[in-house]
PDB file of N, CA and C in Angstrom:
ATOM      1  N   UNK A   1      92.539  80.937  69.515  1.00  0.00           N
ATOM      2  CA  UNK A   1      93.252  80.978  70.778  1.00  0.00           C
ATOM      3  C   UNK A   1      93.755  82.390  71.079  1.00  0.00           C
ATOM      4  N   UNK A   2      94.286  82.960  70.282  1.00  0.00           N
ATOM      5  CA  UNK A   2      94.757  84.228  70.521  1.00  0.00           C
ATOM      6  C   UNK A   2      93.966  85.339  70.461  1.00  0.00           C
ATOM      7  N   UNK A   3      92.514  85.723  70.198  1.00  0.00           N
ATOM      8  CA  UNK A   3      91.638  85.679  70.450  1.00  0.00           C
ATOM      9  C   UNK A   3      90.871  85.557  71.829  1.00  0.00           C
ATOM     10  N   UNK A   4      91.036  84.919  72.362  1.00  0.00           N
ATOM     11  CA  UNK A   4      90.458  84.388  73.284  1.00  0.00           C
ATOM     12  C   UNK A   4      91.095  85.161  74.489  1.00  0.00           C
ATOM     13  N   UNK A   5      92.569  85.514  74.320  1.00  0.00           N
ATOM     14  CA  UNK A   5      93.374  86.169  75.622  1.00  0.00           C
ATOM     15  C   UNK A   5      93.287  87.554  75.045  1.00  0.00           C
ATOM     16  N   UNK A   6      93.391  88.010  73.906  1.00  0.00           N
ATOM     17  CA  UNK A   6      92.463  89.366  74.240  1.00  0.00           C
ATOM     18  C   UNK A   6      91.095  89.862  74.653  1.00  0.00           C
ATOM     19  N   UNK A   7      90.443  88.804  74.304  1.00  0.00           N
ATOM     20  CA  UNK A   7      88.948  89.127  74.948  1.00  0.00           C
ATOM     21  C   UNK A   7      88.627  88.898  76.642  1.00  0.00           C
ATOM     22  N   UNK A   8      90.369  88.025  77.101  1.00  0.00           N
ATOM     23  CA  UNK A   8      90.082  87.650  78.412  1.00  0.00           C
ATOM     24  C   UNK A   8      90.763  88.958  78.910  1.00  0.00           C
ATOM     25  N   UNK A   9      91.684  89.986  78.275  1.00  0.00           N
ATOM     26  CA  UNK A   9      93.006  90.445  78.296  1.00  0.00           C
ATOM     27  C   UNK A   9      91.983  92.205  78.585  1.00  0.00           C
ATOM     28  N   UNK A  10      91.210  92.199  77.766  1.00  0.00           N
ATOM     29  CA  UNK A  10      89.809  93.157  77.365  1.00  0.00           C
ATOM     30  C   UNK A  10      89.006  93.140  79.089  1.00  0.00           C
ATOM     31  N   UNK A  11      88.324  92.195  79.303  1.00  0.00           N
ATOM     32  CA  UNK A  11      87.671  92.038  80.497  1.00  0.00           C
ATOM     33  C   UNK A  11      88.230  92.432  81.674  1.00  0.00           C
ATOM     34  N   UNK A  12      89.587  91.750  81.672  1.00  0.00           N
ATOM     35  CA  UNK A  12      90.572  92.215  83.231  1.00  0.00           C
ATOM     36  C   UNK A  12      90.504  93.980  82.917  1.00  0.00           C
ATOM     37  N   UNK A  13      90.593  94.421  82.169  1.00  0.00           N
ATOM     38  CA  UNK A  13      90.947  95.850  82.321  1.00  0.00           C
ATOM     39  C   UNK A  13      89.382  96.578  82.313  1.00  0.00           C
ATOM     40  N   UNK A  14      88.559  96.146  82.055  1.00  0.00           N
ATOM     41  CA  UNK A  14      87.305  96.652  82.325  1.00  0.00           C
ATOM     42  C   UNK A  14      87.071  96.183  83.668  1.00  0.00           C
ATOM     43  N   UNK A  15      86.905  95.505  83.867  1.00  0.00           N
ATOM     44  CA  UNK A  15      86.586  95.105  85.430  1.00  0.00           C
ATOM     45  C   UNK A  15      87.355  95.772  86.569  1.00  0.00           C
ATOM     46  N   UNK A  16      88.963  96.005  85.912  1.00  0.00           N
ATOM     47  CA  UNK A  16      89.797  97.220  86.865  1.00  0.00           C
ATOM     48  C   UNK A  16      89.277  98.425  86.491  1.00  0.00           C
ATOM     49  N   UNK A  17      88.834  98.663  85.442  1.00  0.00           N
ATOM     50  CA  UNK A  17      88.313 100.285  85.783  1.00  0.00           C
ATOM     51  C   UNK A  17      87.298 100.514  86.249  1.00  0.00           C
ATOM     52  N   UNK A  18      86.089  99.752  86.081  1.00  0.00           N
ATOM     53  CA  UNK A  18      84.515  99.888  86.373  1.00  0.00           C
ATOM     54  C   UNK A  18      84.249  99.085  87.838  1.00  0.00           C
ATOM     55  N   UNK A  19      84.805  98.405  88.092  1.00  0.00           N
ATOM     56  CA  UNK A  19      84.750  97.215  89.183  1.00  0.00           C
ATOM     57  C   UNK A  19      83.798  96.917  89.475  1.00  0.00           C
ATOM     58  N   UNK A  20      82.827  97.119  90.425  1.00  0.00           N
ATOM     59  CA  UNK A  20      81.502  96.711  90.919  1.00  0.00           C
ATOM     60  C   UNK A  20      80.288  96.879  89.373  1.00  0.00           C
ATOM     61  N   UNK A  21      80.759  97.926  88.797  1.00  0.00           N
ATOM     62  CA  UNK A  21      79.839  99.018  87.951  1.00  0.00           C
ATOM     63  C   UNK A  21      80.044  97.900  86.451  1.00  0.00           C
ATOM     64  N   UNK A  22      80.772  96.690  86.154  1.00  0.00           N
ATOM     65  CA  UNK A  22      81.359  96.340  85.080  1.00  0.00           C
ATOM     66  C   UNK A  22      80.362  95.646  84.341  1.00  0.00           C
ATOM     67  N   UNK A  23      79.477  95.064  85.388  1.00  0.00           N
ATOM     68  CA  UNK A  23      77.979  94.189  84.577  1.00  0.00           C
ATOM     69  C   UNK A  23      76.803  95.602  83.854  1.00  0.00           C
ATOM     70  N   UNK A  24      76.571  96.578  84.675  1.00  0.00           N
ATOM     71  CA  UNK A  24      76.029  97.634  84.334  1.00  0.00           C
ATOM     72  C   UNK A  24      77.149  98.090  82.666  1.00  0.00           C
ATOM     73  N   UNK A  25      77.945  98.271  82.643  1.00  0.00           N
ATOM     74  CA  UNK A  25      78.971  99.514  81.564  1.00  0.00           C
ATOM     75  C   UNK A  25      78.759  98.112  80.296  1.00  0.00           C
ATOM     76  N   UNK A  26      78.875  96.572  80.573  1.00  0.00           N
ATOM     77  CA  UNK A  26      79.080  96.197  80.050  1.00  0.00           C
ATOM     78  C   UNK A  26      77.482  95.759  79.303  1.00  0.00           C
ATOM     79  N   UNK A  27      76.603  95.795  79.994  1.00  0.00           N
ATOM     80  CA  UNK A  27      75.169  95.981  79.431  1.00  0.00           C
ATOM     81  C   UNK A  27      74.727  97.220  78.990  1.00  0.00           C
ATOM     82  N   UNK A  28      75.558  97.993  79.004  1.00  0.00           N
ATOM     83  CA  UNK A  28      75.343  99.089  78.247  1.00  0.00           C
ATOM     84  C   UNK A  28      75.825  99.264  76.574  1.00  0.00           C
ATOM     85  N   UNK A  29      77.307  99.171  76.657  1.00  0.00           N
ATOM     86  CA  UNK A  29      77.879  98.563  75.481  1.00  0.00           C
ATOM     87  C   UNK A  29      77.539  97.838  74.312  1.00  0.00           C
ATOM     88  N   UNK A  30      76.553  96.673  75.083  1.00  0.00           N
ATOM     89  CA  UNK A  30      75.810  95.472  74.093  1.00  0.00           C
ATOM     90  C   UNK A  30      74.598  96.182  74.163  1.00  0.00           C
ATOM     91  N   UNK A  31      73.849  97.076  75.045  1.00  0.00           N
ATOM     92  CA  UNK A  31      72.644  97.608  74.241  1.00  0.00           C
ATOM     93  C   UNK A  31      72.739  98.268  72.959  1.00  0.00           C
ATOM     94  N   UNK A  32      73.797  99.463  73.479  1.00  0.00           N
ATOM     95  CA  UNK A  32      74.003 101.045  72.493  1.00  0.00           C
ATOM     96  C   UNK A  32      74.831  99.663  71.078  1.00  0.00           C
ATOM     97  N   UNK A  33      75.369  98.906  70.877  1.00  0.00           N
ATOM     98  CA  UNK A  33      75.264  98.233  69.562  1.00  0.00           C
ATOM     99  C   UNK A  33      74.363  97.436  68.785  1.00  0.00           C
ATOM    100  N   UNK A  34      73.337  96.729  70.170  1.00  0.00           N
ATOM    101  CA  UNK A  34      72.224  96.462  69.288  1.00  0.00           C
ATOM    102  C   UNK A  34      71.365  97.486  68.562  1.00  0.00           C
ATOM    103  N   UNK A  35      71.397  98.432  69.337  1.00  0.00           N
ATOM    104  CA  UNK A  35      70.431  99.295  68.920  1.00  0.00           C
ATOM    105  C   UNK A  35      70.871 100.088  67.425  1.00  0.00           C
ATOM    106  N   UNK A  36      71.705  99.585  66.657  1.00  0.00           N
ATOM    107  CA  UNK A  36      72.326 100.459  65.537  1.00  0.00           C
ATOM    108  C   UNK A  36      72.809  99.165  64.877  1.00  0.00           C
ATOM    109  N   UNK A  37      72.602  97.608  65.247  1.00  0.00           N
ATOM    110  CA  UNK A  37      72.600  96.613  64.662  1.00  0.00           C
ATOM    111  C   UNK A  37      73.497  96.287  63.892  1.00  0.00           C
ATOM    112  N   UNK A  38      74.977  96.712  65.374  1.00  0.00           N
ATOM    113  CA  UNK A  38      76.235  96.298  65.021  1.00  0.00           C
ATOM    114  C   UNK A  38      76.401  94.758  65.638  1.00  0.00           C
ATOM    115  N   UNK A  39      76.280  93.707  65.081  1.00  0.00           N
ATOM    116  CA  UNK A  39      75.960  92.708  65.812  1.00  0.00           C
ATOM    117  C   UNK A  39      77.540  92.127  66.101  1.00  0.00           C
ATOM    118  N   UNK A  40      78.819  92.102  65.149  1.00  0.00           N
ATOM    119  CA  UNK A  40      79.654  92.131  65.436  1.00  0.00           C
ATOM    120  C   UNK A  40      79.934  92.467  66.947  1.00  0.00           C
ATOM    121  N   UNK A  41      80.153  93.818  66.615  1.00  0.00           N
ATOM    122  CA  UNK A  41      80.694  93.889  68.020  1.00  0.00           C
ATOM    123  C   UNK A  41      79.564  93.643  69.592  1.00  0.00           C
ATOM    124  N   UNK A  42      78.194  93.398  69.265  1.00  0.00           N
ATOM    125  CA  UNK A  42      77.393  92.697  70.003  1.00  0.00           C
ATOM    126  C   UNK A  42      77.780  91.833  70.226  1.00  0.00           C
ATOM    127  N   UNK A  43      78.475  90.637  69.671  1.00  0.00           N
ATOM    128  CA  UNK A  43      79.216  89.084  69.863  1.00  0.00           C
ATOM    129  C   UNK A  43      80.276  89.835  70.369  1.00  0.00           C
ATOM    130  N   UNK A  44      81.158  90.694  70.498  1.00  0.00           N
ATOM    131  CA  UNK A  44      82.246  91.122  71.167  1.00  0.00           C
ATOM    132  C   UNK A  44      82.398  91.182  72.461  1.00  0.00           C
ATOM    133  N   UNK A  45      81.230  92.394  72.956  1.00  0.00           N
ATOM    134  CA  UNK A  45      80.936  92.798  74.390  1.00  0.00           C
ATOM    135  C   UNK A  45      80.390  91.480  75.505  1.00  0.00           C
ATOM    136  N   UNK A  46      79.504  90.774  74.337  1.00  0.00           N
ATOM    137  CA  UNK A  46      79.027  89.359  74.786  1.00  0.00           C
ATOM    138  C   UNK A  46      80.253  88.347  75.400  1.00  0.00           C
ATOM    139  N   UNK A  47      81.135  88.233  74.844  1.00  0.00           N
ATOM    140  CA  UNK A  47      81.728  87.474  75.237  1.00  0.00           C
ATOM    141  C   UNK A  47      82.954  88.421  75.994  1.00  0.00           C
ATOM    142  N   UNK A  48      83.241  89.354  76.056  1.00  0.00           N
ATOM    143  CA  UNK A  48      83.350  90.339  76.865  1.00  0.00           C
ATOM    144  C   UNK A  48      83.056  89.872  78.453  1.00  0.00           C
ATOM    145  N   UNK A  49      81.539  90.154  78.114  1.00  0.00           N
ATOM    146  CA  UNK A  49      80.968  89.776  79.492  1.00  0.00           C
ATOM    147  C   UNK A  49      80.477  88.325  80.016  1.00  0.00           C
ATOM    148  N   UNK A  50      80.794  87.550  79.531  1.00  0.00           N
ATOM    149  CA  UNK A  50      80.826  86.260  79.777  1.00  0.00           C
ATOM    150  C   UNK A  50      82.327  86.236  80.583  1.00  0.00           C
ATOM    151  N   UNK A  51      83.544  86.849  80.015  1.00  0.00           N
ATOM    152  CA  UNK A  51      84.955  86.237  80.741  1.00  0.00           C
ATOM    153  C   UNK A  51      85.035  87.225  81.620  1.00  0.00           C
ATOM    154  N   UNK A  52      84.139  88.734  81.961  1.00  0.00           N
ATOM    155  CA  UNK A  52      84.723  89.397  83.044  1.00  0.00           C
ATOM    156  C   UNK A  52      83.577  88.683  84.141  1.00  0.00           C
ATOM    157  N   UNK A  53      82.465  87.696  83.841  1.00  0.00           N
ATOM    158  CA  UNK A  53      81.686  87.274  84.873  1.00  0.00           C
ATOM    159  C   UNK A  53      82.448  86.454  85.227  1.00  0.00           C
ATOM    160  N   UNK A  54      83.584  85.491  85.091  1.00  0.00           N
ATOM    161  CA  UNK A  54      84.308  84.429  85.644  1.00  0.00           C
ATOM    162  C   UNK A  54      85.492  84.656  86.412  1.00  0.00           C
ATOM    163  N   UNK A  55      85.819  86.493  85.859  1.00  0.00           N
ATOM    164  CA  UNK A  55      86.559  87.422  86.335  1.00  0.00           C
ATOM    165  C   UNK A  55      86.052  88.016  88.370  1.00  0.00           C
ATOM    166  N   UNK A  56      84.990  88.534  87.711  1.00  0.00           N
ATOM    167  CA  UNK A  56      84.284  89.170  89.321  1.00  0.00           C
ATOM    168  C   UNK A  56      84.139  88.382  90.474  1.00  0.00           C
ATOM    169  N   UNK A  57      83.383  87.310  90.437  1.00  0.00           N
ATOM    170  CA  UNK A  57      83.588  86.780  91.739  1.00  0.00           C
ATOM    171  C   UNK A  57      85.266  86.579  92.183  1.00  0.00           C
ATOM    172  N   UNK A  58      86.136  86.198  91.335  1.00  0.00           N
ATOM    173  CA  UNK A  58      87.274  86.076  92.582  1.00  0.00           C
ATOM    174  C   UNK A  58      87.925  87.190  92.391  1.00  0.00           C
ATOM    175  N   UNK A  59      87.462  88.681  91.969  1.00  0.00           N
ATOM    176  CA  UNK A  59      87.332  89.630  92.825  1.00  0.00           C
ATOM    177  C   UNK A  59      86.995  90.066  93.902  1.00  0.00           C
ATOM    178  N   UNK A  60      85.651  89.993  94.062  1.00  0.00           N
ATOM    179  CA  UNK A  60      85.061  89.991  95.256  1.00  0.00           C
ATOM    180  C   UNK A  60      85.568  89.517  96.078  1.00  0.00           C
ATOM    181  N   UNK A  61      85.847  87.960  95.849  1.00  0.00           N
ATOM    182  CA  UNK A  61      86.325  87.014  96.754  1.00  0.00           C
ATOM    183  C   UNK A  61      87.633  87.506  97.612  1.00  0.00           C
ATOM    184  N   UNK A  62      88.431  88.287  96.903  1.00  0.00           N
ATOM    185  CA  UNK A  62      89.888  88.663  97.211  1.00  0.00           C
ATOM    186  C   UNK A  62      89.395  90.079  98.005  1.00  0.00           C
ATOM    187  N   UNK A  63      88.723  90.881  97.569  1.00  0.00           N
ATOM    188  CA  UNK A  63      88.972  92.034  98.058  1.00  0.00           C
ATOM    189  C   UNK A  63      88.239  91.674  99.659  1.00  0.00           C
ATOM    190  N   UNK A  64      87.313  90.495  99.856  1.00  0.00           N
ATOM    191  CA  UNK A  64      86.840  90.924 101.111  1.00  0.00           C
ATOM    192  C   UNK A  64      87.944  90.044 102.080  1.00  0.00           C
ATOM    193  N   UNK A  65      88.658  89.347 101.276  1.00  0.00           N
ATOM    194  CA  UNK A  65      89.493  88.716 101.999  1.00  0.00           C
ATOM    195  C   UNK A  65      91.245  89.766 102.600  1.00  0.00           C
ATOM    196  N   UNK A  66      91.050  90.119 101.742  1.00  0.00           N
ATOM    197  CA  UNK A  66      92.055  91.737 101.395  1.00  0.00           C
ATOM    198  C   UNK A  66      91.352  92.780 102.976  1.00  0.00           C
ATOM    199  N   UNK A  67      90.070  92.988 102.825  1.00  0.00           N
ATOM    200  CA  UNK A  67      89.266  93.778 103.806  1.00  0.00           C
ATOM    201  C   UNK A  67      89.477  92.775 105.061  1.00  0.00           C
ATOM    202  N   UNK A  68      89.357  91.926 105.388  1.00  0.00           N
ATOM    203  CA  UNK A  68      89.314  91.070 106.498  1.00  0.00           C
ATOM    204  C   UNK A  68      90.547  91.002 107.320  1.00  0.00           C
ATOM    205  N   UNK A  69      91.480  90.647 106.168  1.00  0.00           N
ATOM    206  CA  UNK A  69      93.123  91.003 106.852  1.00  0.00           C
ATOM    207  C   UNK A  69      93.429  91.886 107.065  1.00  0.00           C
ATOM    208  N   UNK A  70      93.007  92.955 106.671  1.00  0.00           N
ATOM    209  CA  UNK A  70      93.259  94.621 107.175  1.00  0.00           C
ATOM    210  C   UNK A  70      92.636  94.175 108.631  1.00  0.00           C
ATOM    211  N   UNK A  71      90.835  94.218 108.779  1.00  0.00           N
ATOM    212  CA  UNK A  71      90.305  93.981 109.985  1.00  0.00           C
ATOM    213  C   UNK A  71      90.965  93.344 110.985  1.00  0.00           C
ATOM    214  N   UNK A  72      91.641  92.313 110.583  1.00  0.00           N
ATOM    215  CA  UNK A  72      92.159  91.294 111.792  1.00  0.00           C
ATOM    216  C   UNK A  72      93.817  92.066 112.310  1.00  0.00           C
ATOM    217  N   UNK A  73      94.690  92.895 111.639  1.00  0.00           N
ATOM    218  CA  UNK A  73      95.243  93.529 111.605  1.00  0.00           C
ATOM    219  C   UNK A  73      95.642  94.534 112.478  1.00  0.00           C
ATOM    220  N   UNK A  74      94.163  95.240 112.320  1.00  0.00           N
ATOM    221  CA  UNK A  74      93.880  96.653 113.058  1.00  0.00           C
ATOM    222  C   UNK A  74      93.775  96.027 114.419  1.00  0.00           C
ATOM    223  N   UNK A  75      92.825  95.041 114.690  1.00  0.00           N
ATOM    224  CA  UNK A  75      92.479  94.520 116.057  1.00  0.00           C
ATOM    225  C   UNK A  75      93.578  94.237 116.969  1.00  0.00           C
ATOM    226  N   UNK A  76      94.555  93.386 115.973  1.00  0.00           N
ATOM    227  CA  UNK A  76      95.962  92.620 116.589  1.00  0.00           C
ATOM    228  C   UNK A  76      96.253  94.161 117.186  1.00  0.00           C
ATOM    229  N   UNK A  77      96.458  95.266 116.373  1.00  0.00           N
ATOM    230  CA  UNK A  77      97.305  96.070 117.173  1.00  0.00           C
ATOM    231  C   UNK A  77      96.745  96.793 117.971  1.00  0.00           C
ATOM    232  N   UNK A  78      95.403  97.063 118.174  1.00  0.00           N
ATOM    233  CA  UNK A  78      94.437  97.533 118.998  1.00  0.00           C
ATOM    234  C   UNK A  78      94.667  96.726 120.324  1.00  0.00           C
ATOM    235  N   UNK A  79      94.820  95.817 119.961  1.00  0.00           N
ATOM    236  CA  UNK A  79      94.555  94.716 121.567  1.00  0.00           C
ATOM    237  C   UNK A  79      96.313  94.986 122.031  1.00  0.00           C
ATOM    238  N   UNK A  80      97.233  94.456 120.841  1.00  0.00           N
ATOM    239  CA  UNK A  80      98.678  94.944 122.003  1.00  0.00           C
ATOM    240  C   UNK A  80      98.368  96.635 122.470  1.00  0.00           C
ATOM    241  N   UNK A  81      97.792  97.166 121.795  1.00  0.00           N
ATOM    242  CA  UNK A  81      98.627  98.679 122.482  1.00  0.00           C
ATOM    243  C   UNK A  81      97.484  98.690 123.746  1.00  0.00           C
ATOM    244  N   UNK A  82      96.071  98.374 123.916  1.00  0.00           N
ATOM    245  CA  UNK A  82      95.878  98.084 124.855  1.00  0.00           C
ATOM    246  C   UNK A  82      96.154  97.233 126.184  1.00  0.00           C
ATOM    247  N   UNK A  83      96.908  96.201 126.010  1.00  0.00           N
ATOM    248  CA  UNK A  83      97.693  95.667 126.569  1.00  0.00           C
ATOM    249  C   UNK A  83      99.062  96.169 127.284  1.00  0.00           C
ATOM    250  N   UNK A  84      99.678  96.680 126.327  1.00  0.00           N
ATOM    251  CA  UNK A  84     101.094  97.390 126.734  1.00  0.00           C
ATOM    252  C   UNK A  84     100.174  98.767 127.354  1.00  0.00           C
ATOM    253  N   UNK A  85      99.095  99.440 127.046  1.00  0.00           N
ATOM    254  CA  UNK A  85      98.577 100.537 128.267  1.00  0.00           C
ATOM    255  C   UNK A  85      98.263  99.742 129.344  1.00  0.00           C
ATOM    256  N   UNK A  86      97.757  98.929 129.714  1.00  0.00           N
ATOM    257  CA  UNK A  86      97.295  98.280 130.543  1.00  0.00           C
ATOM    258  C   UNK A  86      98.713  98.077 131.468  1.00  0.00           C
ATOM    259  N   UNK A  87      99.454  97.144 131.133  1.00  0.00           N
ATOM    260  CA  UNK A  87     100.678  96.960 131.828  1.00  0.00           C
ATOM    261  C   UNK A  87     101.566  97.979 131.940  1.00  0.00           C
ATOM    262  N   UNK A  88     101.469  99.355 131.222  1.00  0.00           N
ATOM    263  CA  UNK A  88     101.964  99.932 131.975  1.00  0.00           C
ATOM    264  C   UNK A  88     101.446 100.787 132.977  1.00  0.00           C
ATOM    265  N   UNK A  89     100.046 100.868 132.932  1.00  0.00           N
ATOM    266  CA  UNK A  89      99.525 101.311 133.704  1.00  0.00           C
ATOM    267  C   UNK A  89      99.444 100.794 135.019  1.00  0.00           C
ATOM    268  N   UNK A  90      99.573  99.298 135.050  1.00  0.00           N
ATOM    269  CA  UNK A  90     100.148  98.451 136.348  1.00  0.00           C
ATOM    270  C   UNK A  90     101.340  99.035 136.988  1.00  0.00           C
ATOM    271  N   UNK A  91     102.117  98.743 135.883  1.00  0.00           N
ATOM    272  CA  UNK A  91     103.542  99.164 136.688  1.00  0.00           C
ATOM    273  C   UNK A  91     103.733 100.419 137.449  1.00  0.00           C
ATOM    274  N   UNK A  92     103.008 101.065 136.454  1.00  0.00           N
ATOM    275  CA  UNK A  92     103.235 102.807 136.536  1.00  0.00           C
ATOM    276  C   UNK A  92     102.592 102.946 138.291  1.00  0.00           C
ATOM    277  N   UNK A  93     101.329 102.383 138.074  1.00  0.00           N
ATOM    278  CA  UNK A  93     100.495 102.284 139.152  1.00  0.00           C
ATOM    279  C   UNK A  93     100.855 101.764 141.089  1.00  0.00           C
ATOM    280  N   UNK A  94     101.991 100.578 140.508  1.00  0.00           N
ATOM    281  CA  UNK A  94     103.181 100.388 141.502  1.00  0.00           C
ATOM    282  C   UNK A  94     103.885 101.016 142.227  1.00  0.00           C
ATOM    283  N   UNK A  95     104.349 101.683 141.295  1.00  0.00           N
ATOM    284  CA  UNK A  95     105.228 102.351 141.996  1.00  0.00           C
ATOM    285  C   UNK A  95     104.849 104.285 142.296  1.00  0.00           C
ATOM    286  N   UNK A  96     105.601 104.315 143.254  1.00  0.00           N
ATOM    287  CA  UNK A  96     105.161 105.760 144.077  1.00  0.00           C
ATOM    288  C   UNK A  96     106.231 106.657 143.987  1.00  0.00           C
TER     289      UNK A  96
END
């Protein structure tokens, strides 16, 4: 068990540093140890990358949702300040 939340504990912080790049760094890792037939830590990175894959999607998931509320955001205030130009450009336009 305790175990298990460092290897989950391991993943969150790879996935914050590498982010998109974390399936690439992390297939790298488990190559450069097979290749010197450290199999240990081959079962390491492995399960490594098994808990930062359960990790990434609701990354993704958040950041475009994160990106979207910015989008909807910008618009809201795009449309009042066009609005408040608009009306005052009425008013302004009123009067002489």
């Amino acid at each position: 068990m305790e175990d298990e939340g460092k290897i989950k504990r391991l993943a969150e912080l790879v996935v914050q540093k590498h982010g998109r790049n974390t399936r690439a760094i992390l297939r790298e890792r488990i190559d450069g140890r097979l290749q010197v037939r450290d199999y240990h830590l081959v079962a390491l990175w492995a399960l490594v990358a098994e808990a930062a894959e359960c990790i990434l999607p609701h990354a993704r998931r958040q950041h475009r949702i994160e990106r979207r509320a910015r989008e909807i955001i910008a618009a809201d205030v795009a449309t009042r300040e066009s609005v408040r130009g608009n009306n005052n450009a009425a008013i302004g336009g009123g009067r002489v």
